[in-house]
N, C-alpha and C. Protein backbone atom coordinates (compact mmCIF):
# COMPACT_ATOMS: atom_id res chain seq x y z
N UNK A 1 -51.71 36.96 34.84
CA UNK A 1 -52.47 38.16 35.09
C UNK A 1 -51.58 39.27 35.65
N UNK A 2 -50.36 38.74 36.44
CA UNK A 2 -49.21 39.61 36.96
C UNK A 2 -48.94 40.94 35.93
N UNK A 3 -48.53 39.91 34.98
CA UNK A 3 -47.69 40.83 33.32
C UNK A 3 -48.67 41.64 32.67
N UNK A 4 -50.65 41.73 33.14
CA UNK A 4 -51.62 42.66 32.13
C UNK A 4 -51.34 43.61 33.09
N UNK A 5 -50.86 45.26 32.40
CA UNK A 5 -51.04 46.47 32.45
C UNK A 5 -51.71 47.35 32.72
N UNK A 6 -51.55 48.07 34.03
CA UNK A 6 -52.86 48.86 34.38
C UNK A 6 -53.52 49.53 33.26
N UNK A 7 -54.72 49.55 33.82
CA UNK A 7 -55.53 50.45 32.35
C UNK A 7 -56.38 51.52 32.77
N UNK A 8 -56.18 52.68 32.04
CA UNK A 8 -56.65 53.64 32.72
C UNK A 8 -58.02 54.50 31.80
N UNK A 9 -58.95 54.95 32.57
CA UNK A 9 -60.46 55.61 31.87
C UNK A 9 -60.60 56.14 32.52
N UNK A 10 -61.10 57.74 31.84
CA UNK A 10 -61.61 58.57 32.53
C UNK A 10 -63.48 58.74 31.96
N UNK A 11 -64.00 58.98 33.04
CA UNK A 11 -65.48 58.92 32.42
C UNK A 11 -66.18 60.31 32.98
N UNK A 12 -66.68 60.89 31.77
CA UNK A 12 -67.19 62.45 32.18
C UNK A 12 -68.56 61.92 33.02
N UNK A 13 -68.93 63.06 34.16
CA UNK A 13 -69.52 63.14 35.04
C UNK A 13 -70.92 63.28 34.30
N UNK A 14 -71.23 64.13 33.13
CA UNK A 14 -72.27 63.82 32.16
C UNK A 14 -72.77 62.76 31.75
N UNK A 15 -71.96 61.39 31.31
CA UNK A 15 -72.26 60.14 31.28
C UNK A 15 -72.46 59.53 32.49
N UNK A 16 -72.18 59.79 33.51
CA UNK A 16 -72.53 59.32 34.65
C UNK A 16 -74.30 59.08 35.35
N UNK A 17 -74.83 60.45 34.53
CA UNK A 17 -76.15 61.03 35.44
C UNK A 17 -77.19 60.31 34.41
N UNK A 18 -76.73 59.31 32.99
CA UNK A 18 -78.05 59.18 32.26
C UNK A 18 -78.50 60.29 32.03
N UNK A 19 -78.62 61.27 31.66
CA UNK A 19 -79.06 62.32 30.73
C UNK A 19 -78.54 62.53 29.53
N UNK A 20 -79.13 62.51 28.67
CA UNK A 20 -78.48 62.42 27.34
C UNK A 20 -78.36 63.91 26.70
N UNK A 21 -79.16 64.70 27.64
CA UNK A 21 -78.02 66.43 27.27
C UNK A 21 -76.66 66.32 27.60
N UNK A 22 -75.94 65.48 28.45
CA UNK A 22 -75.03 65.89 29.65
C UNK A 22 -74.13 64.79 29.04
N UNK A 23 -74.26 64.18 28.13
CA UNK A 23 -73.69 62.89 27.83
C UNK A 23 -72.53 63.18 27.00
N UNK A 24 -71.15 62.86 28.03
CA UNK A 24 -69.88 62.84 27.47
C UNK A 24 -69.64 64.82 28.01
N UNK A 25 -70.14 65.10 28.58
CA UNK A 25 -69.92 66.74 29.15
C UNK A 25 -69.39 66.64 30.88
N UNK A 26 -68.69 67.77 31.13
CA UNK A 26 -68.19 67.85 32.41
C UNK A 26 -67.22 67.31 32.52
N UNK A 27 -66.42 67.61 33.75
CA UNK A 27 -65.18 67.19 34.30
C UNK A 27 -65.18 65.47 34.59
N UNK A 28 -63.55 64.75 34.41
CA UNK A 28 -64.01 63.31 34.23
C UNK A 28 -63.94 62.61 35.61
N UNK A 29 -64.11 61.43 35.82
CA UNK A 29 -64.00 60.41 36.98
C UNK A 29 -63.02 59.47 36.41
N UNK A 30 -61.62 59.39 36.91
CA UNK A 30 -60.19 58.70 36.62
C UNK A 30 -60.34 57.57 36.88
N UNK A 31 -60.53 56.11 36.37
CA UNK A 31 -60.78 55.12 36.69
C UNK A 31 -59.52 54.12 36.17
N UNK A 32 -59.09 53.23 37.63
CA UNK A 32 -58.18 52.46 37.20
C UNK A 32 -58.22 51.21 37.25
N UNK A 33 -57.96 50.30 36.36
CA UNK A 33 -58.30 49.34 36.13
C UNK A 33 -57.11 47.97 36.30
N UNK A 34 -56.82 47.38 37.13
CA UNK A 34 -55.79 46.79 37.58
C UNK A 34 -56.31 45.06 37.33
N UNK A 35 -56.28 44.48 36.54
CA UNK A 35 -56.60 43.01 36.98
C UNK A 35 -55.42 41.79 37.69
N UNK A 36 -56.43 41.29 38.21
CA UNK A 36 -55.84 40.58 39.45
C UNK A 36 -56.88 39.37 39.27
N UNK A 37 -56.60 38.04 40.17
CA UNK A 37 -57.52 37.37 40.38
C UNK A 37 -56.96 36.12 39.89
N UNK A 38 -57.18 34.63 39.75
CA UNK A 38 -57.17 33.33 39.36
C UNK A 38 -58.16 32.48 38.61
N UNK A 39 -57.97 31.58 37.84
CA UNK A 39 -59.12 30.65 38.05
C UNK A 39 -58.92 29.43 38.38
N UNK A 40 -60.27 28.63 38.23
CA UNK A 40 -60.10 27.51 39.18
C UNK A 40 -60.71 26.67 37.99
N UNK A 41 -60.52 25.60 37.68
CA UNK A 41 -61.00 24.65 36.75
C UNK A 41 -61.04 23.18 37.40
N UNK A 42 -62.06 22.32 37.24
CA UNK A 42 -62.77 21.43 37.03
C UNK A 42 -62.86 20.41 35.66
N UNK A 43 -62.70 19.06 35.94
CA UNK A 43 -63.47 18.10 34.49
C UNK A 43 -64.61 17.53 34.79
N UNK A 44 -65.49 17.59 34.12
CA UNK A 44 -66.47 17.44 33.97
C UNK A 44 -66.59 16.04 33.22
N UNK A 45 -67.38 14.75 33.61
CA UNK A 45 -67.80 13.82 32.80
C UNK A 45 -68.90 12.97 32.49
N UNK A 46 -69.10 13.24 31.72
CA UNK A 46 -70.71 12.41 31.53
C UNK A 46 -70.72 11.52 30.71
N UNK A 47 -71.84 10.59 31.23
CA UNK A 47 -72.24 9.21 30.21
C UNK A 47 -73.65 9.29 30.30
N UNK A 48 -74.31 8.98 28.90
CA UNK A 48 -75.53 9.18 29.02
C UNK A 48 -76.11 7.82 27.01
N UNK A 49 -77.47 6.92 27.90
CA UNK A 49 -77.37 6.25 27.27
C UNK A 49 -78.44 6.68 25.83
N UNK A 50 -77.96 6.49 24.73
CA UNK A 50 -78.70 6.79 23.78
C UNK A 50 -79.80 5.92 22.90
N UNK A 51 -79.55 4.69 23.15
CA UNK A 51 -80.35 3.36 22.45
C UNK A 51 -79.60 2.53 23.46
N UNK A 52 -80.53 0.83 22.71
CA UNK A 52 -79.97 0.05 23.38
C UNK A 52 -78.32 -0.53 23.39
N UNK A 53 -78.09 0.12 22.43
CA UNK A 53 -76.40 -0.53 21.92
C UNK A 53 -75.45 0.70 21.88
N UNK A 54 -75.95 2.16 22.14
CA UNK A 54 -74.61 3.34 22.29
C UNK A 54 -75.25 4.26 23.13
N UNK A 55 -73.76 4.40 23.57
CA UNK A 55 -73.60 5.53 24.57
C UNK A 55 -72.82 6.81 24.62
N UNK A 56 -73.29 7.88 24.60
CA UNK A 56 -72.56 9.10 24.01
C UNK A 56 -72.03 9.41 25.64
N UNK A 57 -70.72 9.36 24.95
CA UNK A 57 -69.42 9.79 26.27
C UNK A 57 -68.89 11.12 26.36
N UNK A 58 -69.25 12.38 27.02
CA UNK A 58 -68.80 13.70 26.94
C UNK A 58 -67.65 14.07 27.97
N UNK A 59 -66.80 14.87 27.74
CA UNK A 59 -65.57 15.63 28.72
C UNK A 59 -66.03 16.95 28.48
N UNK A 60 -65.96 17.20 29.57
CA UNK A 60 -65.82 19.06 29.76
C UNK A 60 -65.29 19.12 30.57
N UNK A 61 -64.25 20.83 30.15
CA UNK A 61 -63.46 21.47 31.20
C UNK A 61 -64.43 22.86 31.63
N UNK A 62 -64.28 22.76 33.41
CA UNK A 62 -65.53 23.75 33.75
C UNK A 62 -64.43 25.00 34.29
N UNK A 63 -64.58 26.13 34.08
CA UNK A 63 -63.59 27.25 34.66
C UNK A 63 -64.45 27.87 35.03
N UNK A 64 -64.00 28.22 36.58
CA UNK A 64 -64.82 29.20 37.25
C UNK A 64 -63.69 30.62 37.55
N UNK A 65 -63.90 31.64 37.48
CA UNK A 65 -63.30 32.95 37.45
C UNK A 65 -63.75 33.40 38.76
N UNK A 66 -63.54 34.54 39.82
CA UNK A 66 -64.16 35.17 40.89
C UNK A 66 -63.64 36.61 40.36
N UNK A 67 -64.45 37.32 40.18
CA UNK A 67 -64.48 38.74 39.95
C UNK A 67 -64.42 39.60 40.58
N UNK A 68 -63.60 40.62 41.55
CA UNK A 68 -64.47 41.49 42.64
C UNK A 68 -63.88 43.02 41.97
N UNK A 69 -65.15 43.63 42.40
CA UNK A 69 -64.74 44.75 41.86
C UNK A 69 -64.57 45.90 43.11
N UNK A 70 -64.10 46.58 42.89
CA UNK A 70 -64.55 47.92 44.56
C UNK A 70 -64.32 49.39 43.43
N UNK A 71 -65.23 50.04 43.34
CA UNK A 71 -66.16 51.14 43.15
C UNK A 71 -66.20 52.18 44.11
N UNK A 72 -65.44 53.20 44.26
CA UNK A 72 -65.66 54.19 45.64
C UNK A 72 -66.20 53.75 47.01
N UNK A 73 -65.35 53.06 47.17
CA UNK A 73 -65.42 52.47 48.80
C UNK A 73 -66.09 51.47 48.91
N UNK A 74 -66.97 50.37 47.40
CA UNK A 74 -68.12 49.81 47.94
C UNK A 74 -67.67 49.24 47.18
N UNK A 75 -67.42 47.47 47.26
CA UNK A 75 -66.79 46.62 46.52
C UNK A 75 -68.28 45.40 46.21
N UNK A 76 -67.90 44.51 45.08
CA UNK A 76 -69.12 43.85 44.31
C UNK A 76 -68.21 42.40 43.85
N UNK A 77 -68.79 41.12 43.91
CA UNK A 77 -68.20 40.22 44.27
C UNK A 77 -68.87 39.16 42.91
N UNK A 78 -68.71 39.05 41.61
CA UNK A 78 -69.41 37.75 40.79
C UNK A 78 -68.52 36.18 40.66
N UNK A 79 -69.20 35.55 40.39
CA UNK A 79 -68.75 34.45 39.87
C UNK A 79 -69.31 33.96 38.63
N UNK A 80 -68.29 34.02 37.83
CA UNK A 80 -68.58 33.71 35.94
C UNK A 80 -67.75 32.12 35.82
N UNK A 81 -69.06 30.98 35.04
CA UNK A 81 -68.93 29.88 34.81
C UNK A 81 -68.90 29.60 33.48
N UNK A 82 -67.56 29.18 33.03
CA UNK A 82 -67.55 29.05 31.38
C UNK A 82 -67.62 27.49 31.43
N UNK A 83 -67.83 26.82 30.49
CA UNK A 83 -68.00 25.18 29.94
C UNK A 83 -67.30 25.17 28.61
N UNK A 84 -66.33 24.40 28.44
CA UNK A 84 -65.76 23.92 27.16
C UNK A 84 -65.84 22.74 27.01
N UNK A 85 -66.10 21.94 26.12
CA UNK A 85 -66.19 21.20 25.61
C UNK A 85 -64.86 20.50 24.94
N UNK A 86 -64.37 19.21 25.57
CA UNK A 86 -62.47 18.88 25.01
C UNK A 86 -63.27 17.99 24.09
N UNK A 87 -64.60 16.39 24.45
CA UNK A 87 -64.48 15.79 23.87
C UNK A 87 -65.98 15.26 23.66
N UNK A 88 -66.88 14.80 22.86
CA UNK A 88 -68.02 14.09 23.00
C UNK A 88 -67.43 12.98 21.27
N UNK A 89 -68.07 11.81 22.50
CA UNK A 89 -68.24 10.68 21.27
C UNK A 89 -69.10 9.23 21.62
N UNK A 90 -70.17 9.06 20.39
CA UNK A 90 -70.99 8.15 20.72
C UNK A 90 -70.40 6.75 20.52
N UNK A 91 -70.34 5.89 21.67
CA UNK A 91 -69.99 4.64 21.61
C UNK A 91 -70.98 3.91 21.25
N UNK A 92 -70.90 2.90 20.36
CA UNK A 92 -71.89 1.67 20.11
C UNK A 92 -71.03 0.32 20.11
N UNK A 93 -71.99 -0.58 20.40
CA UNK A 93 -71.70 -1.85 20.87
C UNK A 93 -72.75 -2.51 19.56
N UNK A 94 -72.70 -4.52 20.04
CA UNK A 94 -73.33 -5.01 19.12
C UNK A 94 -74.44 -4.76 19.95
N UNK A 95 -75.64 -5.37 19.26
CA UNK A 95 -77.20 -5.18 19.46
C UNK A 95 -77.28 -6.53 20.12
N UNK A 96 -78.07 -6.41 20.98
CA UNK A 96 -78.38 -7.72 22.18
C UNK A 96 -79.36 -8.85 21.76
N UNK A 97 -79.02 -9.50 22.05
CA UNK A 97 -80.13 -10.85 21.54
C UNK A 97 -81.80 -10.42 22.05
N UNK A 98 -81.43 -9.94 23.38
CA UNK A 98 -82.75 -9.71 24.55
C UNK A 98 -82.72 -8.35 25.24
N UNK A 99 -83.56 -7.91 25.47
CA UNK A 99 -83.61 -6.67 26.39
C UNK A 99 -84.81 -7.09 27.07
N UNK A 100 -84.12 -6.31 28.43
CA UNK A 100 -84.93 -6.16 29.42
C UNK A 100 -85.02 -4.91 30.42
N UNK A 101 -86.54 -4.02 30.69
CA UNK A 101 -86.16 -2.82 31.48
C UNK A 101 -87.13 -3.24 32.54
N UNK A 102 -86.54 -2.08 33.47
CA UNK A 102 -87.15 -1.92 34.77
C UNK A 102 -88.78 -1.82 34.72
């Protein structure tokens, strides 16, 4: 994130007010856009049974991002949760002579 390039927008004061006379009119607001920040990742694993003889086995990688932004003196703080998916696969076994549930 070091090596991405400041980025720079200017946004007219017309787009600012929601009026759609005024939209894209007036002097601009210089906005700079610097990213910064980490993420943090997680594996995720689940087993979950599907019949009596397979079981579907899932991996996920969980990435969490922290966002903060600061806006003319007043800064705003999210957290964005992505889920990928590395692996799902249903295991089956032989079929049991007997079953028994709770």
């Amino acid at each position: 994130m070091e090596q991405l390039p400041e980025h720079s927008e200017t946004i007219p004061f017309g787009s600012l007010t929601n009026n759609s006379l005024l939209g894209g009119l007036g002097p601009g607001w210089c906005m700079t856009i610097r990213p910064q920040g980490y993420v943090q990742s997680r594996l995720c694993q689940t087993a979950r049974s599907l019949a009596i003889n397979s079981v579907q086995y899932s991996a996920e990688l969980v990435l969490t991002v922290t966002v903060n932004m600061i806006l003319d003196g007043r800064s705003s703080t999210i957290t964005v949760e992505h889920e990928v998916l590395l692996a799902s696969v249903i295991i089956t076994g032989q079929t049991p002579n007997y079953y028994a549930a709770d």
